[in-house]
Protein backbone atom coordinates (compact mmCIF):
# COMPACT_ATOMS: atom_id res chain seq x y z
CA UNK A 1 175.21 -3.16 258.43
CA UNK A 2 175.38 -2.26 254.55
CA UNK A 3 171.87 -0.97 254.32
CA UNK A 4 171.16 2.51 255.01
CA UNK A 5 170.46 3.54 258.63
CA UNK A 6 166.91 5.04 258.05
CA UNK A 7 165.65 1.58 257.27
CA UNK A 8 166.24 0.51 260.21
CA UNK A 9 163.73 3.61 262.20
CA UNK A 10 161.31 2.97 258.77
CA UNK A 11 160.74 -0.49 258.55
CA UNK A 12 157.87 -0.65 261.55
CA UNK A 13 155.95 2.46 260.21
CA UNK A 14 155.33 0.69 257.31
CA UNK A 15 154.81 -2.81 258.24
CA UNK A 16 151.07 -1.94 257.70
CA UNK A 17 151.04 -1.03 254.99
CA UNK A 18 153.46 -3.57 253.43
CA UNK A 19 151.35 -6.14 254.84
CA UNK A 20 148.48 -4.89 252.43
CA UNK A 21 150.25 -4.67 249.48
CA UNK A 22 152.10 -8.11 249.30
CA UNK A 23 149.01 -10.21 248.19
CA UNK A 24 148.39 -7.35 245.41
CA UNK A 25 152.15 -7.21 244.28
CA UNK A 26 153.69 -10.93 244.47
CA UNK A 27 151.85 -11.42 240.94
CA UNK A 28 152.77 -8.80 239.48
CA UNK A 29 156.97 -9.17 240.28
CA UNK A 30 156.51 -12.87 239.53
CA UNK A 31 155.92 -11.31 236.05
CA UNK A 32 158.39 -8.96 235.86
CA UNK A 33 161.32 -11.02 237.13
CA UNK A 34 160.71 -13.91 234.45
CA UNK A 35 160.55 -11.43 231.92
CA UNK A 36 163.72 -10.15 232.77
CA UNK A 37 164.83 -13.49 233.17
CA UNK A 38 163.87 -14.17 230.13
CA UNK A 39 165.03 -11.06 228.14
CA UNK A 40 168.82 -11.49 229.96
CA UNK A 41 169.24 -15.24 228.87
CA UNK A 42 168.10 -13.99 225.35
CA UNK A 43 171.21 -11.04 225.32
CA UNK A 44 172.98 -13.51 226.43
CA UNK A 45 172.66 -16.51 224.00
CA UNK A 46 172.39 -13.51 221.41
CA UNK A 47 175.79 -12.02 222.09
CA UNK A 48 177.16 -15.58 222.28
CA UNK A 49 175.83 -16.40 218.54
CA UNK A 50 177.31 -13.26 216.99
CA UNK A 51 180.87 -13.25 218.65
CA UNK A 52 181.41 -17.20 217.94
CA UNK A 53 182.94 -17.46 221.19
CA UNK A 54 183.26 -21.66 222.02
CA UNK A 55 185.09 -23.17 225.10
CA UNK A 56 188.14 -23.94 223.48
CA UNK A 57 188.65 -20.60 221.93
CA UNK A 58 187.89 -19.29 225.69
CA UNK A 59 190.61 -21.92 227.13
CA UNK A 60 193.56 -19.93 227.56
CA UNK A 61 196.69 -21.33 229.56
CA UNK A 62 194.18 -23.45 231.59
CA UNK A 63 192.04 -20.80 232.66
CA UNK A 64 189.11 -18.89 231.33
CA UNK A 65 189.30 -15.55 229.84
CA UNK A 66 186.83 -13.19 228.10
CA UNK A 67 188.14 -12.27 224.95
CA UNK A 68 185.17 -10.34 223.16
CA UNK A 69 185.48 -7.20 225.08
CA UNK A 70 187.67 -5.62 222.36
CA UNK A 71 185.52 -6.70 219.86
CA UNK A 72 182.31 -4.79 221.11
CA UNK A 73 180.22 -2.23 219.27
CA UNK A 74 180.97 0.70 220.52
CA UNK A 75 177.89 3.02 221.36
CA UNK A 76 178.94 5.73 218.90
CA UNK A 77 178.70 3.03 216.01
CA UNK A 78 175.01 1.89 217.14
CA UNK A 79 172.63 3.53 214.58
CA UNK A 80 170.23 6.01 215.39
CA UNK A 81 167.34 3.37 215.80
CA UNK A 82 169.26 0.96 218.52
CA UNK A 83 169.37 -1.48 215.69
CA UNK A 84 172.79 -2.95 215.07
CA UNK A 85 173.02 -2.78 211.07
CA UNK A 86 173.87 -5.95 208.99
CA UNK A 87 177.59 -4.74 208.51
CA UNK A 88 177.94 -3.96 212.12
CA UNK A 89 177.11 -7.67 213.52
CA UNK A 90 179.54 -9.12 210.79
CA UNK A 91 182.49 -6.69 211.70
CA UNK A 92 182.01 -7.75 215.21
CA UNK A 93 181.93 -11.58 214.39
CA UNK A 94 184.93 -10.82 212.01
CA UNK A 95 186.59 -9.25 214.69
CA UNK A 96 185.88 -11.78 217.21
CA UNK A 97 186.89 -14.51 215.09
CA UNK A 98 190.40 -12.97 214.14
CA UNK A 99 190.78 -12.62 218.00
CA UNK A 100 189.86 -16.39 218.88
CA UNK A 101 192.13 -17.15 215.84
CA UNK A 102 195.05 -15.14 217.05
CA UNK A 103 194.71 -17.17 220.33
CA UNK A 104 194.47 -20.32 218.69
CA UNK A 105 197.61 -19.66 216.92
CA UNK A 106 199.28 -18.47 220.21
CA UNK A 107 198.42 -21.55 221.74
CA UNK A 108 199.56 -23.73 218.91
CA UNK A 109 202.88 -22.05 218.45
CA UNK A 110 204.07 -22.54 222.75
CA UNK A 111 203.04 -26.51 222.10
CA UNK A 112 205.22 -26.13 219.06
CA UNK A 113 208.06 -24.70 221.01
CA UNK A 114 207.28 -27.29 223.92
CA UNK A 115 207.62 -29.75 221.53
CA UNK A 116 211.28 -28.81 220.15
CA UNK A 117 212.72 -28.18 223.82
CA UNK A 118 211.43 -32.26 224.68
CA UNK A 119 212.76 -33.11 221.29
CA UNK A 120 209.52 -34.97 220.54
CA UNK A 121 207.93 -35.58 216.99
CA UNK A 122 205.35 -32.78 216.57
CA UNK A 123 201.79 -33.39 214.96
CA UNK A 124 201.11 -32.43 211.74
CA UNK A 125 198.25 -30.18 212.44
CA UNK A 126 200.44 -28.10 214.24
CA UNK A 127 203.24 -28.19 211.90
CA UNK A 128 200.95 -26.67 209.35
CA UNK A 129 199.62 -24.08 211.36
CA UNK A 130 203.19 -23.03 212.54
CA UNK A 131 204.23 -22.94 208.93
CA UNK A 132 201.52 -20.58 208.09
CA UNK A 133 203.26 -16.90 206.43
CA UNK A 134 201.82 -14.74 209.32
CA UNK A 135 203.02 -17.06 211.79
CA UNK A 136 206.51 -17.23 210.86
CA UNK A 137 206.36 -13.55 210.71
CA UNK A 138 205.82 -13.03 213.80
CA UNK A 139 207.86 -15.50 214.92
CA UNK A 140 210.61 -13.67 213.47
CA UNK A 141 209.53 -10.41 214.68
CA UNK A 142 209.31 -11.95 218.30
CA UNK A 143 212.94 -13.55 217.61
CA UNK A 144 214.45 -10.68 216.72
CA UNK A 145 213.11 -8.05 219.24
CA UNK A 146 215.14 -7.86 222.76
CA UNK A 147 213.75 -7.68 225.72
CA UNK A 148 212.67 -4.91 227.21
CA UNK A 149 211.80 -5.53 231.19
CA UNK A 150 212.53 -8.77 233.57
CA UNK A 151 209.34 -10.10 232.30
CA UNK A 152 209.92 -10.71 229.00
CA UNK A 153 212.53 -12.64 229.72
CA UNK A 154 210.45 -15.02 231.07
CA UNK A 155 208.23 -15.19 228.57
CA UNK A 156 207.53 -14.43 224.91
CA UNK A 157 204.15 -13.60 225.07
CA UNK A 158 203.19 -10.24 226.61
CA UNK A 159 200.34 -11.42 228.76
CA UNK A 160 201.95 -13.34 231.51
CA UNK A 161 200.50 -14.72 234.67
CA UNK A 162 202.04 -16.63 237.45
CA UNK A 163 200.26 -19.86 236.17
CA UNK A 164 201.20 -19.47 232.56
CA UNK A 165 205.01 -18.75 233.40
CA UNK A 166 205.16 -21.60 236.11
CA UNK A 167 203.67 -24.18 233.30
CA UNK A 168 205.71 -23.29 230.42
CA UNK A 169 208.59 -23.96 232.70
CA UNK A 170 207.59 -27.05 234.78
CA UNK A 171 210.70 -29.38 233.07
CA UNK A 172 213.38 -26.37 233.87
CA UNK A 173 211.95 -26.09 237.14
CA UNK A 174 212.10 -29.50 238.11
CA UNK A 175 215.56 -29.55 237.18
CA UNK A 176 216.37 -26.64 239.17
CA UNK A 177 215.17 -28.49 242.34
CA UNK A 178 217.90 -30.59 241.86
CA UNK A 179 220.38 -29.44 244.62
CA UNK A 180 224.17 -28.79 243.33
CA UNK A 181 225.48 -31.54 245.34
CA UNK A 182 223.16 -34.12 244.27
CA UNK A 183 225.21 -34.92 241.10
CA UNK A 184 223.07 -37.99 240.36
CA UNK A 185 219.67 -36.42 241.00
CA UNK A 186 218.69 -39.10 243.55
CA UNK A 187 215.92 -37.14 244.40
CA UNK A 188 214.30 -36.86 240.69
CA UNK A 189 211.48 -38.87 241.22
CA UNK A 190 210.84 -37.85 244.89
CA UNK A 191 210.59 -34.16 243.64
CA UNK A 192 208.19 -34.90 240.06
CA UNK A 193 206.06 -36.53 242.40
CA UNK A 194 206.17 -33.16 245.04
CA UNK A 195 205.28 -31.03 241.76
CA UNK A 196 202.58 -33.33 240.92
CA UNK A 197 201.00 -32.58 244.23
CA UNK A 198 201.92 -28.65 243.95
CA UNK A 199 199.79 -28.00 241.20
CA UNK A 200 199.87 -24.11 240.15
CA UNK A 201 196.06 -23.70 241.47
CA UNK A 202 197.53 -25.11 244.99
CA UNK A 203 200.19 -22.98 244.75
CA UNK A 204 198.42 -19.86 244.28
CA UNK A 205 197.11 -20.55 247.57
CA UNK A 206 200.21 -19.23 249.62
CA UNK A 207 199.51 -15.92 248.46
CA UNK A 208 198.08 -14.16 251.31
CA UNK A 209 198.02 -10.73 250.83
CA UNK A 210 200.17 -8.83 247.98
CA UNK A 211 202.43 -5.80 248.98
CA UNK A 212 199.70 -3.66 247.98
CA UNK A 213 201.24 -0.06 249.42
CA UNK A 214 204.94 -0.98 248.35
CA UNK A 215 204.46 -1.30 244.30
CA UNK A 216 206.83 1.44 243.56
CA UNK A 217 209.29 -0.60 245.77
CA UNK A 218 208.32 -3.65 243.54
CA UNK A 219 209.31 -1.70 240.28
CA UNK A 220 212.36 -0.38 242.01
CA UNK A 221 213.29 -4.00 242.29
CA UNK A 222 212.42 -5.49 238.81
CA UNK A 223 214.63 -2.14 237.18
CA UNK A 224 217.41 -3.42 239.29
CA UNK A 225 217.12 -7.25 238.49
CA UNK A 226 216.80 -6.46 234.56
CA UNK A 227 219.86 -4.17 234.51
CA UNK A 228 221.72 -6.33 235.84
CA UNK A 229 220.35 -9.09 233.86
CA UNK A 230 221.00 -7.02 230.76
CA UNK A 231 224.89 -6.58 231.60
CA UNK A 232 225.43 -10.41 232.35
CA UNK A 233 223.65 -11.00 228.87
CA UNK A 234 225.67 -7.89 227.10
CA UNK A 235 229.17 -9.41 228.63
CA UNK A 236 228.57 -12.67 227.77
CA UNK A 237 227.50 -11.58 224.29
CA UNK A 238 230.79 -9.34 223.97
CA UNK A 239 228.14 -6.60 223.70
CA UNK A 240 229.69 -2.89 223.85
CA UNK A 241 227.82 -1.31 227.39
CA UNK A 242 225.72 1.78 226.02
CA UNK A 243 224.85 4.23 228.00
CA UNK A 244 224.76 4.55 231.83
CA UNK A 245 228.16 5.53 233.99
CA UNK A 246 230.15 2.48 232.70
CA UNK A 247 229.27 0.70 235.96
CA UNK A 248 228.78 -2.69 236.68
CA UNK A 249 224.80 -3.18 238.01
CA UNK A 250 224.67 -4.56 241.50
CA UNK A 251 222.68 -8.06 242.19
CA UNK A 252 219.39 -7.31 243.84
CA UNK A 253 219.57 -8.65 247.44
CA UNK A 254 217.21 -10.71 249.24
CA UNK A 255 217.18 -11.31 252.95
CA UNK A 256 215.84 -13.87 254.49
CA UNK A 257 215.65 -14.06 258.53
CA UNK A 258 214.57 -16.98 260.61
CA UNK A 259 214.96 -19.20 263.34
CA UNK A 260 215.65 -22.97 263.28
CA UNK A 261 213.49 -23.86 260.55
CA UNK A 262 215.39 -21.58 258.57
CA UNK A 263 218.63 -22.07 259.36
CA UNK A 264 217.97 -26.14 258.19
CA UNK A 265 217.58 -28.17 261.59
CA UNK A 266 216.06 -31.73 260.50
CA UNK A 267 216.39 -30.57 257.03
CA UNK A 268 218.76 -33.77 255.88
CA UNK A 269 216.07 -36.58 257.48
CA UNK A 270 214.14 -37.72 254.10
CA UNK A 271 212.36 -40.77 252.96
CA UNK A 272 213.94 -41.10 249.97
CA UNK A 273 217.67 -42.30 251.26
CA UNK A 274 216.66 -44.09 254.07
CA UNK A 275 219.71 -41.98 255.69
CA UNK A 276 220.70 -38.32 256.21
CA UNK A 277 221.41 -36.01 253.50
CA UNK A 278 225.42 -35.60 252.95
CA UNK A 279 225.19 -31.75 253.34
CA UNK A 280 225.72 -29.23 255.80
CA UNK A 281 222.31 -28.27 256.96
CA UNK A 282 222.11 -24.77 256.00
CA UNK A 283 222.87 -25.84 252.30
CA UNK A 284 219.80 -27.95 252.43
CA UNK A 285 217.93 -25.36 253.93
CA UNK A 286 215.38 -23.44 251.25
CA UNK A 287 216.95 -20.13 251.29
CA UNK A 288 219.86 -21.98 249.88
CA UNK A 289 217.52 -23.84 247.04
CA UNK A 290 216.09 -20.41 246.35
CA UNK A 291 219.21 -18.59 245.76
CA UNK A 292 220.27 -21.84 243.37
CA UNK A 293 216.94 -22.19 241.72
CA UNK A 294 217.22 -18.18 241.01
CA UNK A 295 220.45 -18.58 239.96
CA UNK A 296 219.63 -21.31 236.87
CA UNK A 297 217.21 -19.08 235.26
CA UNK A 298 219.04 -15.44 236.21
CA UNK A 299 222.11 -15.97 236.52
CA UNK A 300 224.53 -13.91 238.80
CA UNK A 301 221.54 -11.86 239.06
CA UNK A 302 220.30 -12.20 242.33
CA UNK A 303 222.09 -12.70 246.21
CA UNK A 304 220.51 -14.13 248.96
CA UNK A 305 222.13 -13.85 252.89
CA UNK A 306 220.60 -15.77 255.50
CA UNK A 307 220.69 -14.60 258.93
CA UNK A 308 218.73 -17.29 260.99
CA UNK A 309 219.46 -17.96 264.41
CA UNK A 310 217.66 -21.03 266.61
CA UNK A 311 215.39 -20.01 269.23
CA UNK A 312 215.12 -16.78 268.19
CA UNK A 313 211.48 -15.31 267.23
CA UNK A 314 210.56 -12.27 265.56
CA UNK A 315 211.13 -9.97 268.66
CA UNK A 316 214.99 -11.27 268.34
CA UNK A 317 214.80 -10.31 264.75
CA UNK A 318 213.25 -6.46 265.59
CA UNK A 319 216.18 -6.18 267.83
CA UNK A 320 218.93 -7.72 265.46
CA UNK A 321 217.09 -5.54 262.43
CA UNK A 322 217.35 -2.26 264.60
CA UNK A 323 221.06 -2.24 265.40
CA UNK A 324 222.29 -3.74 261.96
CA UNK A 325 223.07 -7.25 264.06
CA UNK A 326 224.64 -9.06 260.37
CA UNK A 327 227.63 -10.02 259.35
CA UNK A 328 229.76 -7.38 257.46
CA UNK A 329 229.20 -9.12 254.00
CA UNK A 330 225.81 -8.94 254.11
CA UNK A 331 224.24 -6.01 252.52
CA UNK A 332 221.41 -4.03 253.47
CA UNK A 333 218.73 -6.05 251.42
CA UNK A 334 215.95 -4.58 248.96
CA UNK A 335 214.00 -7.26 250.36
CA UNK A 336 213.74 -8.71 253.53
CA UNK A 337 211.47 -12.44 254.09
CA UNK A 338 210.64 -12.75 257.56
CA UNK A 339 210.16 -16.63 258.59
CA UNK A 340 210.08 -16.50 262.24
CA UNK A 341 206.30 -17.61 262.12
CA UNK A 342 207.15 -21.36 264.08
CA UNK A 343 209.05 -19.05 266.53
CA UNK A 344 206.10 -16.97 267.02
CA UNK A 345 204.50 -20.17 267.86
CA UNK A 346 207.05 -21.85 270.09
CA UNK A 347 206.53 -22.92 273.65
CA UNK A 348 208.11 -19.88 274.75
CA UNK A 349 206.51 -17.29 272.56
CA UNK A 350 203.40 -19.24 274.54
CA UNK A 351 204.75 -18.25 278.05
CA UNK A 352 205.73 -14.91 276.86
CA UNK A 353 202.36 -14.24 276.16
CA UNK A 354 200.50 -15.56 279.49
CA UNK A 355 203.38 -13.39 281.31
CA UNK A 356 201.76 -10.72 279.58
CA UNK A 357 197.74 -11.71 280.40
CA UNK A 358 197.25 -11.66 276.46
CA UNK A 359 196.16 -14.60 274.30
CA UNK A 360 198.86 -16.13 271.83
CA UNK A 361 197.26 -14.29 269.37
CA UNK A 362 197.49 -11.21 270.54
CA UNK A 363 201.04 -11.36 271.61
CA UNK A 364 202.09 -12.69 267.86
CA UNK A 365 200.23 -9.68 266.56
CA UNK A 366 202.20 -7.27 269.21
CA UNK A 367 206.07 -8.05 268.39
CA UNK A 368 205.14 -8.73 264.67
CA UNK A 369 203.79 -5.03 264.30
CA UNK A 370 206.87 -3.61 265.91
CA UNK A 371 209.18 -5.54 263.31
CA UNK A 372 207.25 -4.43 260.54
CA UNK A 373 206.90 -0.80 261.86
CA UNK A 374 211.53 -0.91 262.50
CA UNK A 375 211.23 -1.89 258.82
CA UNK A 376 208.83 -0.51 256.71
CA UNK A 377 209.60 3.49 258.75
CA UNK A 378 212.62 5.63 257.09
CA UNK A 379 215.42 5.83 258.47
CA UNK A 380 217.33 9.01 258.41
CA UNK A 381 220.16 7.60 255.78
CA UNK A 382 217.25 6.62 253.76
CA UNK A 383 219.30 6.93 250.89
CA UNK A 384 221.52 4.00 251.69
CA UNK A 385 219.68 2.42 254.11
CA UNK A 386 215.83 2.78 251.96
CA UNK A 387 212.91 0.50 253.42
CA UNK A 388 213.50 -3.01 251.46
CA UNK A 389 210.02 -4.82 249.80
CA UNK A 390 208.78 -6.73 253.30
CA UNK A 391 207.44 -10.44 252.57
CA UNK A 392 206.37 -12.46 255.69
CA UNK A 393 206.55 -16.43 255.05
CA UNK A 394 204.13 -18.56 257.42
CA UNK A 395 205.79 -22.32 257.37
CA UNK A 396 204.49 -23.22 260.99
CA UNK A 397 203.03 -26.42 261.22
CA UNK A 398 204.17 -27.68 264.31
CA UNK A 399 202.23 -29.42 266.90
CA UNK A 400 203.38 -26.79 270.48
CA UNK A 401 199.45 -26.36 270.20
CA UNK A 402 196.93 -28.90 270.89
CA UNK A 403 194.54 -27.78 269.02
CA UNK A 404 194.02 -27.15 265.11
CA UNK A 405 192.52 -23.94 265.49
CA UNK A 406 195.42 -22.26 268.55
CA UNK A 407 197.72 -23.83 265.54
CA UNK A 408 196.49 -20.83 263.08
CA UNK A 409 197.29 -18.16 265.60
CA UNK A 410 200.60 -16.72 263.73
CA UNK A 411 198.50 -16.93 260.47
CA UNK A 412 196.14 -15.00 261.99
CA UNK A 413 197.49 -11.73 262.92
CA UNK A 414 199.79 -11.34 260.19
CA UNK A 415 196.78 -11.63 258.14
CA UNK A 416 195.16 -8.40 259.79
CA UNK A 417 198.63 -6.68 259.61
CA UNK A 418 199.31 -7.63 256.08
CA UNK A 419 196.14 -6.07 255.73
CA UNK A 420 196.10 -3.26 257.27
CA UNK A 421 200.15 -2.07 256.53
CA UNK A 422 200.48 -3.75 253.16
CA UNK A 423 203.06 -5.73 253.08
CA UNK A 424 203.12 -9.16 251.17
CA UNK A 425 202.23 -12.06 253.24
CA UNK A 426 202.91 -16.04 251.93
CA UNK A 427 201.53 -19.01 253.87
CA UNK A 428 203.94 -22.44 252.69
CA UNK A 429 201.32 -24.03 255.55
CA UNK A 430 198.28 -22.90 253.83
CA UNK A 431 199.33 -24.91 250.77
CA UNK A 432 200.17 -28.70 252.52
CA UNK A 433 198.07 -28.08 255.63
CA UNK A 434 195.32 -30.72 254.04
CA UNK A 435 197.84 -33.05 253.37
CA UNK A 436 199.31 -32.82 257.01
CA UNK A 437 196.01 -32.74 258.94
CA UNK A 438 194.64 -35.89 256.73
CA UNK A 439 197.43 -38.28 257.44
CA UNK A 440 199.84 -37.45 260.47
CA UNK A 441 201.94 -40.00 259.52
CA UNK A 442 203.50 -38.54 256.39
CA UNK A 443 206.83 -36.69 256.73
CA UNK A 444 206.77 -34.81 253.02
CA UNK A 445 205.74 -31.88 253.94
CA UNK A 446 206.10 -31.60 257.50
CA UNK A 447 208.16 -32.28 260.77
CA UNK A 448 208.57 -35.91 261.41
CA UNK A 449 208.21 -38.01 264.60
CA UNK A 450 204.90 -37.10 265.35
CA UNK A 451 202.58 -37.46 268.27
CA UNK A 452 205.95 -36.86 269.66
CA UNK A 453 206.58 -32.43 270.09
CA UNK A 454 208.74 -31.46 266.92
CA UNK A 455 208.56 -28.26 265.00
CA UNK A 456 210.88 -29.04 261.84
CA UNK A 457 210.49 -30.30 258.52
CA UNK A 458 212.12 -32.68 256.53
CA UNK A 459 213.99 -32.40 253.58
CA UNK A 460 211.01 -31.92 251.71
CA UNK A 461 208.88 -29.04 253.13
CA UNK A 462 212.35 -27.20 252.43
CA UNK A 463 212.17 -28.57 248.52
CA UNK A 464 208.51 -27.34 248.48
């Protein structure tokens, strides 16, 4: 279907003639492509040889990235002739080695840093490139300059990624799985173990779809997280507020609405104990880990309600969203996680859908596209009551299906509507569904007591 439509009436008038002309031409093109071949892997090796680019200078927080774009001729500087002058080819190896240099440095400075935080005995080789003048310079520089947006806090270099932040941070993080009532971390070596399994790359695989038509919402929310970040820093500081109306920034507020699964059912069964978890199931839930993992690196920054009711799918949750259904301390959220994916794909949702002469599919696809429509449309007090950023979370991995393909139903259709209304769209099932379909006897990741029907996790889907 991508080729133009008059090939498709053209082709037979020339079949003749084609037919003629192959036994003349196949020589010929032989020719030509190896010479291009030829002449591209020559550019190629050329270009390579004069920017000095290795593998290691290319290695870059554990991914490739091309750094020699910067450090290309530009056509205006080309002589007259197409020939690159002496001086020209050495600026642009100069230039390319300063920038696989600066890199180097970069990444020698973070295992520096690393170093200090574990309190471990660095190597000398990095010692003396820390202690060069430039790099204490900037050091310095880098010390003393405040940040300036939420990222930055994050990180002190000003290309971040998702991959780079999550590694420079893996010991924090596995702290901050710790839950606050687990005072002796019982669960430390259950949850290195989870992170050694939830590699970044794996990770990256729950993204879905990014809120590509709401990024004005996004930088809405990131000016509301660092203001308020900046106050907690300034009062803690004893800081003098400057500027602004004198008023204290709100937290940004995150809503997350569910059934069951959300609300912690089967949550405290683990195989670390060998007994239930000593908490009150929505604590153990993961809306409640989020809001405390959130809370050790921003603190007081962020909120997160709940409102997760059992049995309830996402048709419940267009009805409870449309007549403001919460409790009176919960805010109206700048964004809203919908989770009712293993509702969607309950028994019931299954009936629903035969009732209506439509596949499961189908009627997943039908009550999700009202929800998002309730949210993502203005309301006429859009000024208090403003759209909020939509995320959808698939963690359905129950077994109300009997087979693995009427299983991917939910993920599915809210992959065509993430698509088509652009909203962001996570899959937690995506990311442990090898692990579950391999060995149906683990319980890590997913509801226990299978063959027999269950639809929650365990303790630690919720931790991951």
């Amino acid at each position: 279907n991508s080729r133009p439509q008059s090939n498709y009436h053209c082709t037979s008038s020339r079949r003749m003639k084609s037919h003629k002309m192959k036994r003349s031409t196949t020589s010929f093109r032989q020719y030509i492509f190896a010479g291009g071949t030829f002449l591209l892997g020559f550019s190629l090796s050329t270009i390579i040889q004069n920017t000095h680019i290795s593998k290691v200078d290319l290695l870059k927080d554990g991914v490739y990235s091309i750094l020699d774009f910067e450090t290309s001729t530009p056509i205006s500087s080309i002589p007259s002739d197409n020939q690159p002058t002496e001086n020209a080819v050495t600026s642009q190896s100069a230039a390319a080695s300063d920038k696989a240099e600066e890199v180097k440095q970069e990444l020698l400075i973070s295992a520096s840093i690393d170093a200090k935080e574990k309190g471990t005995t660095k190597d000398s080789s990095i010692n003396d490139a820390v202690s060069t003048p430039n790099t204490r310079k900037d050091e310095t520089k880098e010390k003393e300059e405040p940040p300036t947006d939420i990222c930055s806090v994050v990180s002190r270099f000003p290309s971040t990624s998702s991959v780079s932040i999550w590694r420079r941070n893996l010991e924090p993080i596995k702290w901050t799985t710790k839950h606050y009532n687990d005072h002796e971390f019982n669960f430390h070596d259950f949850h290195a173990r989870m992170m050694h399994y939830l590699t970044p790359q794996r990770l990256q695989n729950s993204v879905k779809t990014l809120p590509f038509n709401q990024w004005e919402k996004v930088g809405e929310i990131l000016d509301i997280a660092f203001k308020r970040y900046r106050y907690i820093q300034d009062q803690k500081s004893g800081k003098k507020q400057s500027g602004g109306d004198g008023k204290e920034p709100r937290k940004l507020r995150i809503l997350v609405m569910g059934g069951s699964v959300t609300a912690g059912v089967n949550c405290r069964e683990n195989t670390v104990l060998g007994r239930p978890i000593k908490l009150g199931r929505r604590n153990c839930a993961w809306p409640r880990r989020l809001e405390w993992f959130l809370e050790q690196f921003f603190p007081s920054v962020v909120q997160v309600d709940v409102a997760a009711y059992g049995g309830t799918n996402t048709r419940g949750g267009t009805t409870i969203w449309e007549y403001d259904m919460f409790p009176d301390n919960v805010p109206h959220p700048d964004i809203l996680i919908n989770t009712f994916s293993t509702n969607d794909m309950h028994v019931l949702s299954m009936r629903e859908a035969q009732s209506q002469n439509v596949t499961l599919e189908d009627g997943v696809l039908q009550m999700n596209q009202e929800f998002v429509r309730k949210v993502m449309k203005p309301r006429s007090d859009c000024n208090e009551r403003p759209p909020p950023l939509l995320l959808y979370l698939d963690d359905y991995l129950g077994n109300e299906q009997k087979g693995i393909l009427d299983t991917l139903a939910v993920n599915s259709a809210l992959h065509k509507l993430s698509g088509y209304y652009g909203f962001g769209f996570m899959s937690y099932a995506d990311v442990v569904r090898d692990f579950v379909y391999s060995n149906p006897s683990e319980e890590w990741f997913s509801p226990n007591e299978w063959p027999e029907r269950q639809i929650h996790h365990t303790a630690g889907g919720h931790v991951a």
